[in-house]
N, C-alpha and C. Protein backbone atom coordinates (compact mmCIF):
# COMPACT_ATOMS: atom_id res chain seq x y z
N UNK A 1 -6.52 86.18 -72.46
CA UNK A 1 -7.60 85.36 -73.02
C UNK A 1 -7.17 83.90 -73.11
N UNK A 2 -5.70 83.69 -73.60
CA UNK A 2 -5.60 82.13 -73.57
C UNK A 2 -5.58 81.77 -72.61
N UNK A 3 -5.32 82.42 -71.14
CA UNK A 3 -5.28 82.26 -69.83
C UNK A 3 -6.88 81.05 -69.18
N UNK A 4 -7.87 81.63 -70.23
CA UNK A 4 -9.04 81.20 -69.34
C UNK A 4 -9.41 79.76 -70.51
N UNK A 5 -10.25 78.86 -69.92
CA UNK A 5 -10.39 77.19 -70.46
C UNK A 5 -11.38 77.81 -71.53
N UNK A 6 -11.76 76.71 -72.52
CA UNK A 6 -12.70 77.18 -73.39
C UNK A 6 -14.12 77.12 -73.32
N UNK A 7 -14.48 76.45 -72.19
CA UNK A 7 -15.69 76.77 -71.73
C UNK A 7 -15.85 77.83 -71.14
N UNK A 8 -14.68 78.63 -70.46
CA UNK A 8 -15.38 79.84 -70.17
C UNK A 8 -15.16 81.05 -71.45
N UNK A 9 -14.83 80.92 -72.63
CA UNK A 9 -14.52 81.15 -73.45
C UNK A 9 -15.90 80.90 -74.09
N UNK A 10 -16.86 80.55 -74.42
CA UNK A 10 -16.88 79.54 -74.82
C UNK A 10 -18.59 80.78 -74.69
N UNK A 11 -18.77 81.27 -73.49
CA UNK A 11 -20.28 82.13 -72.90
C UNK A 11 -19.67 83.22 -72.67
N UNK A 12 -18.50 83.56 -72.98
CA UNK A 12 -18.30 85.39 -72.99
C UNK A 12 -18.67 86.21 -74.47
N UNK A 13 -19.94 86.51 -74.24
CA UNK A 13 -20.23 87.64 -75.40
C UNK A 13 -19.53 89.06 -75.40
N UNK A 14 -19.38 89.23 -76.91
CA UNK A 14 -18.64 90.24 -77.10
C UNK A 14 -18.59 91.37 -76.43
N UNK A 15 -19.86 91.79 -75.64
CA UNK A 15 -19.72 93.17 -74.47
C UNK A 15 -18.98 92.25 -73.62
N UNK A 16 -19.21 91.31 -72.49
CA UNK A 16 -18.32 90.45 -71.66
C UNK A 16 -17.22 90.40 -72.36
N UNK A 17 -16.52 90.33 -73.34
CA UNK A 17 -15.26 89.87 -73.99
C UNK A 17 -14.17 91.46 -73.79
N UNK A 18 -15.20 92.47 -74.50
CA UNK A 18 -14.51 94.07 -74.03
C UNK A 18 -14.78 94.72 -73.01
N UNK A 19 -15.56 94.51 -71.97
CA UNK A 19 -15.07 94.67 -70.76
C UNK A 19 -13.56 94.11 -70.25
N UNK A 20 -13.61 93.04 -70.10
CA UNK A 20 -12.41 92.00 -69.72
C UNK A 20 -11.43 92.54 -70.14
N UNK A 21 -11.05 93.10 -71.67
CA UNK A 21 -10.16 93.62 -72.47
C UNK A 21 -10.04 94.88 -71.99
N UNK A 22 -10.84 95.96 -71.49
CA UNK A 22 -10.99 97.09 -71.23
C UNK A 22 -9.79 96.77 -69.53
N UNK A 23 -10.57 96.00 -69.02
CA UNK A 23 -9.99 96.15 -67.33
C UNK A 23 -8.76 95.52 -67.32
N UNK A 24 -8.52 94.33 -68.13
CA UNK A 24 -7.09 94.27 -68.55
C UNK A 24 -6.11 94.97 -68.92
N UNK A 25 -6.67 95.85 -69.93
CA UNK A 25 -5.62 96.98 -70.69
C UNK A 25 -5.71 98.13 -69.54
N UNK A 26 -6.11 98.27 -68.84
CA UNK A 26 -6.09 99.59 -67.18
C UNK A 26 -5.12 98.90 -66.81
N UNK A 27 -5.50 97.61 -66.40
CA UNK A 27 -4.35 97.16 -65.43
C UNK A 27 -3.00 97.07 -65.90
N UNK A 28 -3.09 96.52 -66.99
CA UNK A 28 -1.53 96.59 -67.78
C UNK A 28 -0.85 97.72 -67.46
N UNK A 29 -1.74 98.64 -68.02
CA UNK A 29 -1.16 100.15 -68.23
C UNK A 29 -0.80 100.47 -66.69
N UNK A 30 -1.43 100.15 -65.60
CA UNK A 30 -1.06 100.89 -64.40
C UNK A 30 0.29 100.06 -63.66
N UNK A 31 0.59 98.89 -64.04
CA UNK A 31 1.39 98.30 -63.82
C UNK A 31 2.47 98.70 -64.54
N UNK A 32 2.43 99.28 -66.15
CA UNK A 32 3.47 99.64 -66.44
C UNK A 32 3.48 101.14 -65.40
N UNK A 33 3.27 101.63 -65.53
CA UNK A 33 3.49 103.40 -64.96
C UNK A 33 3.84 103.49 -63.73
N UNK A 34 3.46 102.24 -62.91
CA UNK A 34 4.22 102.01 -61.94
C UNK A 34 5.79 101.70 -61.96
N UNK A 35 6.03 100.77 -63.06
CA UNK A 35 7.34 99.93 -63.46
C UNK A 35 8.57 101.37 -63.96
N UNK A 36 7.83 102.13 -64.52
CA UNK A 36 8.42 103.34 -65.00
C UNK A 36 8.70 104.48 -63.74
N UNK A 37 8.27 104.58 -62.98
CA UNK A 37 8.66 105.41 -61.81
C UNK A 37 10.63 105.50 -61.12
């Protein structure tokens, strides 16, 4: 999230905000489980 400027910050409503959070936390996670192999 601090990644993005605050204007785009700025028009992400809270469903837009947990999506983002949702596909972030997949990716995290698959990147770790990869790292763990």
């Amino acid at each position: 999230l601090q990644s993005m400027d605050s204007d785009a910050r700025k028009e992400l409503t809270p469903l837009k905000l947990r999506k983002k959070a949702a596909k972030f936390a997949k990716e995290t996670v698959m990147t770790q489980m990869k790292s763990f192999k």
